[in-house]
Every structure is written in structure tokens, then in C-alpha cells.
PDB file of N, CA and C in Angstrom:
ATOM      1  N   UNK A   1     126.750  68.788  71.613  1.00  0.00           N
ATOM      2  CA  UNK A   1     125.398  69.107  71.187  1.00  0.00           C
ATOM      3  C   UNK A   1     124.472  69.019  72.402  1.00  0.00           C
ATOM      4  N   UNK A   2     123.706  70.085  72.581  1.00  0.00           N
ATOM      5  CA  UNK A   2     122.130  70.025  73.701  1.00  0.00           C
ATOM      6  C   UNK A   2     121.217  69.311  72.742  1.00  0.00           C
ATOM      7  N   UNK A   3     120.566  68.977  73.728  1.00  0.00           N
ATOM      8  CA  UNK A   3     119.256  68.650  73.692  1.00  0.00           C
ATOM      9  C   UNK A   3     118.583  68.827  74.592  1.00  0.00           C
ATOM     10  N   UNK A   4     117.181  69.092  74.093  1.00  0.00           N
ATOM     11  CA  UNK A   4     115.889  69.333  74.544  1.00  0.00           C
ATOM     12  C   UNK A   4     114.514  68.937  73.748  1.00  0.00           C
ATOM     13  N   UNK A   5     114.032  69.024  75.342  1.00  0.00           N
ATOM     14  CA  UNK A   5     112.353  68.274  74.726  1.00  0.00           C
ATOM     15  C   UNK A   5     111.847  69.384  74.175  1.00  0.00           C
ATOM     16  N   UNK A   6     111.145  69.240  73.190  1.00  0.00           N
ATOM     17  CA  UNK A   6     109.918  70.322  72.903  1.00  0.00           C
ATOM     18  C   UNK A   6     108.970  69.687  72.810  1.00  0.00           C
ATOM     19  N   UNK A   7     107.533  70.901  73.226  1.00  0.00           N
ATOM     20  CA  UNK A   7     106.306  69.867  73.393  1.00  0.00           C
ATOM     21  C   UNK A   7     105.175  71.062  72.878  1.00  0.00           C
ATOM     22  N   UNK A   8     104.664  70.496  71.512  1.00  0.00           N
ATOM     23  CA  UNK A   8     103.988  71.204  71.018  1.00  0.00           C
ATOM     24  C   UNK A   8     102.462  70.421  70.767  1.00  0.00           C
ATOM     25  N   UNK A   9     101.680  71.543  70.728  1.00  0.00           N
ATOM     26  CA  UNK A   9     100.128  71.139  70.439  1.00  0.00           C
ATOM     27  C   UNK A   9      99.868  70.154  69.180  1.00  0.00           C
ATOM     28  N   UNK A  10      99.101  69.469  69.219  1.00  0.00           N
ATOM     29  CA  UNK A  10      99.188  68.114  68.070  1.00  0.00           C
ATOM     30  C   UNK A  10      98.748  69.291  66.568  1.00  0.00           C
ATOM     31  N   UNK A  11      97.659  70.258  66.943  1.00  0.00           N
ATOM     32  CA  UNK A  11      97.593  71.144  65.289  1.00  0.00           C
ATOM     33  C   UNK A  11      99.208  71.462  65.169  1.00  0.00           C
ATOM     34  N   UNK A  12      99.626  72.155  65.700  1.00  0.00           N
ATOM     35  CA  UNK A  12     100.701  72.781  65.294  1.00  0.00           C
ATOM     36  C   UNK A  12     102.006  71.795  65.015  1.00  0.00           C
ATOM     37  N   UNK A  13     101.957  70.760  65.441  1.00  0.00           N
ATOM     38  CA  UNK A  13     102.914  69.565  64.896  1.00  0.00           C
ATOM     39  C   UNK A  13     102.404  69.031  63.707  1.00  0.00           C
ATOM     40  N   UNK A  14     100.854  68.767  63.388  1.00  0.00           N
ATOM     41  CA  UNK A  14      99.953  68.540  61.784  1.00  0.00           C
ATOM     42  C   UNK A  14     100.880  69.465  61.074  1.00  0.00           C
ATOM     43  N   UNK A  15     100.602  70.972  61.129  1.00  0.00           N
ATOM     44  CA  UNK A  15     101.142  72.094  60.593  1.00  0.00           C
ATOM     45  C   UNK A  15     102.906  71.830  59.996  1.00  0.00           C
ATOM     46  N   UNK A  16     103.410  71.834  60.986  1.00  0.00           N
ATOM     47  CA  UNK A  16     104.634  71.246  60.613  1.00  0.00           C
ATOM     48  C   UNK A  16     105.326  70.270  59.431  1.00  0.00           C
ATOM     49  N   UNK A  17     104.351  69.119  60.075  1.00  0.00           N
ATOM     50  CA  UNK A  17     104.134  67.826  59.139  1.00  0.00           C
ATOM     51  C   UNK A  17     104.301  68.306  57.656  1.00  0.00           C
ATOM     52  N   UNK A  18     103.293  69.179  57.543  1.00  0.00           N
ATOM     53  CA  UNK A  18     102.669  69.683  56.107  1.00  0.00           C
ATOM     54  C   UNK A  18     103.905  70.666  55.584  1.00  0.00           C
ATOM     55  N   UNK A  19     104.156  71.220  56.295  1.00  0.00           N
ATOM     56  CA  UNK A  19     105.512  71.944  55.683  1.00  0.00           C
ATOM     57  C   UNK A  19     106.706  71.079  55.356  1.00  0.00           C
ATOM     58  N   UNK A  20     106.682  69.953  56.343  1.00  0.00           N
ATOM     59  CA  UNK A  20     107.984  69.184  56.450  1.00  0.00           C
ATOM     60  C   UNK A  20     108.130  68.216  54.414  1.00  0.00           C
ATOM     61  N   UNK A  21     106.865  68.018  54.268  1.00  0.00           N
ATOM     62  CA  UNK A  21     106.093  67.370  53.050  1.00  0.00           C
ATOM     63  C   UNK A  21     106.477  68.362  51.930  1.00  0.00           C
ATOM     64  N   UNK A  22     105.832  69.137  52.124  1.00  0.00           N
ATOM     65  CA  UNK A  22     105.994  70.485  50.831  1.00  0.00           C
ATOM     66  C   UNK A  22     107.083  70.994  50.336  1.00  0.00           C
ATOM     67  N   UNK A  23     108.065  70.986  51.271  1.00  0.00           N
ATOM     68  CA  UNK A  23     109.431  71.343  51.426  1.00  0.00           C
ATOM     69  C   UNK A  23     110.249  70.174  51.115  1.00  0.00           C
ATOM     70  N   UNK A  24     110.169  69.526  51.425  1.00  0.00           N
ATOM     71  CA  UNK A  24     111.012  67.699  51.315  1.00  0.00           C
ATOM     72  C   UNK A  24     111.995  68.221  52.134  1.00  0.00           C
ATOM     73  N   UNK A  25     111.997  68.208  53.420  1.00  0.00           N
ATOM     74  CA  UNK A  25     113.211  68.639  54.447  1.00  0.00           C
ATOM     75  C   UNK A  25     112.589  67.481  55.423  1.00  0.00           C
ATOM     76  N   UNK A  26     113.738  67.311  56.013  1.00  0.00           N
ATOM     77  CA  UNK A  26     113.290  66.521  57.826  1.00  0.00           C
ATOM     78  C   UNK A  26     112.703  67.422  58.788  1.00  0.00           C
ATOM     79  N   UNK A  27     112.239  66.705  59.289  1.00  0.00           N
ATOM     80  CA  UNK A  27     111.302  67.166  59.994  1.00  0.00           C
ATOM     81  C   UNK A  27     112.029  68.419  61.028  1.00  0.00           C
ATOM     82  N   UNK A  28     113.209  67.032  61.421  1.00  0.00           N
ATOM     83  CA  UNK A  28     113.927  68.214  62.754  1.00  0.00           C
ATOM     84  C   UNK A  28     114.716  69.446  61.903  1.00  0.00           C
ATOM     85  N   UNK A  29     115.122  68.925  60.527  1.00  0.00           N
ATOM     86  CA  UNK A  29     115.587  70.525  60.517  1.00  0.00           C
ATOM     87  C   UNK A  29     114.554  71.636  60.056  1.00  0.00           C
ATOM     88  N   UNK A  30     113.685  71.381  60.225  1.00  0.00           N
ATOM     89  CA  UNK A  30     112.444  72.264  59.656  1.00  0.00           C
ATOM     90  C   UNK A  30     112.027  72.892  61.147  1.00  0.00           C
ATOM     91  N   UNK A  31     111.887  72.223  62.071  1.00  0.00           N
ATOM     92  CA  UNK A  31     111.482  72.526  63.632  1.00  0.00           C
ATOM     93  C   UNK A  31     112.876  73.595  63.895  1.00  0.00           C
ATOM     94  N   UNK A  32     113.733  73.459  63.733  1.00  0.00           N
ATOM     95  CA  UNK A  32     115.022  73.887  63.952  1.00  0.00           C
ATOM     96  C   UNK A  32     115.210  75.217  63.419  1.00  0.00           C
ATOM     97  N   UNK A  33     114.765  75.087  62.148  1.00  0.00           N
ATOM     98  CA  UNK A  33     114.994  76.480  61.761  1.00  0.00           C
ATOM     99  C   UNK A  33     113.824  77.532  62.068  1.00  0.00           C
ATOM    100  N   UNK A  34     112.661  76.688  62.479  1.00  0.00           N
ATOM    101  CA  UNK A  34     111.297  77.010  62.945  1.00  0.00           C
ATOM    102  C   UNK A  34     111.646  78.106  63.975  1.00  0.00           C
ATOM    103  N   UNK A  35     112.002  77.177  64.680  1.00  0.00           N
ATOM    104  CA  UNK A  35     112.902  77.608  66.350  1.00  0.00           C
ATOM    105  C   UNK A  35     113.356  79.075  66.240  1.00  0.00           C
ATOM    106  N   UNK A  36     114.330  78.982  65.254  1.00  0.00           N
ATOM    107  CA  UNK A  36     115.485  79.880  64.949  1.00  0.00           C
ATOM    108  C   UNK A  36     114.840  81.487  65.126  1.00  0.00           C
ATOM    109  N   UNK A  37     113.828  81.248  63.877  1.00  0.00           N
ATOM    110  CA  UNK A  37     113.329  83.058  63.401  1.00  0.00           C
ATOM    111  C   UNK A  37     112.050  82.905  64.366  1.00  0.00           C
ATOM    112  N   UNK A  38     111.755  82.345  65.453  1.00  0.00           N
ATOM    113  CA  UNK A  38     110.537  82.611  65.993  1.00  0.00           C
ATOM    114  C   UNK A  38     109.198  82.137  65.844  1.00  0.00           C
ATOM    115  N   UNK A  39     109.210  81.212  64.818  1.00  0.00           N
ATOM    116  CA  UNK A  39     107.708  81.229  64.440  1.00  0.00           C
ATOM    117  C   UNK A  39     107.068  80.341  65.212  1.00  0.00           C
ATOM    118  N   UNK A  40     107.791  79.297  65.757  1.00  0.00           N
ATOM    119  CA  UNK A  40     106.476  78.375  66.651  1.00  0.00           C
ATOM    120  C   UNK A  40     106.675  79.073  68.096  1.00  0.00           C
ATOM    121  N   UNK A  41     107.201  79.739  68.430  1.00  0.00           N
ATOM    122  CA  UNK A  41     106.856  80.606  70.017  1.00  0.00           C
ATOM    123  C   UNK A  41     105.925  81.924  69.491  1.00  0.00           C
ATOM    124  N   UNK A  42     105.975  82.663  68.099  1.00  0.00           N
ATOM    125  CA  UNK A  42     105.136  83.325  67.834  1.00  0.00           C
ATOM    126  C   UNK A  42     103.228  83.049  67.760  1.00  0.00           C
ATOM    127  N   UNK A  43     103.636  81.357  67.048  1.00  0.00           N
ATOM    128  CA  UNK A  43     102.036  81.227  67.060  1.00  0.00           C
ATOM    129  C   UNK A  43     101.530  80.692  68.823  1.00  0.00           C
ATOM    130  N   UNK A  44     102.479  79.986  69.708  1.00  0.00           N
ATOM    131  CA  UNK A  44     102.089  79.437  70.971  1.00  0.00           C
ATOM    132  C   UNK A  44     101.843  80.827  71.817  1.00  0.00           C
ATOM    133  N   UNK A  45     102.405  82.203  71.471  1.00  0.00           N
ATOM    134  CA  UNK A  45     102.088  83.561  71.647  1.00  0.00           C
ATOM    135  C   UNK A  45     100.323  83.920  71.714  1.00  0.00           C
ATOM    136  N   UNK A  46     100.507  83.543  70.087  1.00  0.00           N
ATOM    137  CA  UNK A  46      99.571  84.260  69.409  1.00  0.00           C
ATOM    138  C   UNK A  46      97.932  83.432  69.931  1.00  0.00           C
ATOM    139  N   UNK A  47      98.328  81.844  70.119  1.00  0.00           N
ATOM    140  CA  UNK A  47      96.972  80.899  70.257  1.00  0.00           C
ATOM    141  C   UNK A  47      96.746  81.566  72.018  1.00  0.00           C
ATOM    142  N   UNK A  48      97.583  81.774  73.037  1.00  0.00           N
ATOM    143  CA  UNK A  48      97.387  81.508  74.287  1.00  0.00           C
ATOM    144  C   UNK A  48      96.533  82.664  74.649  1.00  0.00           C
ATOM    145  N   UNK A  49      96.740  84.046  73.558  1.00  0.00           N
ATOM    146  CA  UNK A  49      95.916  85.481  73.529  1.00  0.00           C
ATOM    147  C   UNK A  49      94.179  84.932  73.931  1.00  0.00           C
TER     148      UNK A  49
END
């Protein structure tokens, strides 16, 4: 198994949080699958515009 750091903006880890809650999943596999289809490099995309 790799590992790596990820280092995300404190909203977008709140954001997370709130999904991680709503969903009843862990956290890391929620980041994980996050990862997967794009969506937290889409919004760190989308905020840096």
C-alpha cells in the first residue's frame, strides 16, 4: 500500500466532514473515492480560477 499526504483547504475538509456524516462512511473512504472520480482536484481547479 502507498501513501500520501493530502493537503486540503480547511472549507473543503468542513465539506467533506458533512458528507462523511450524511453518508455514515469514514472519512478516508469518502476522500478516497473523492480522489477517484475527480471531485476534490475539480473544485481546487475550479476555486484557484
Amino acid at each position: 500500500m502507498i501513501r500520501f499526504n493530502l493537503y486540503l483547504p480547511e472549507e473543503l475538509f468542513e465539506r467533506i466532514k458533512l458528507l462523511e456524516k450524511f453518508y455514515n462512511i469514514s472519512i478516508t473512504k469518502l476522500m478516497v473515492e473523492l480522489l477517484e472520480i475527480g471531485y476534490i482536484d475539480m473544485l481546487d481547479i475550479r476555486k484557484n480560477k
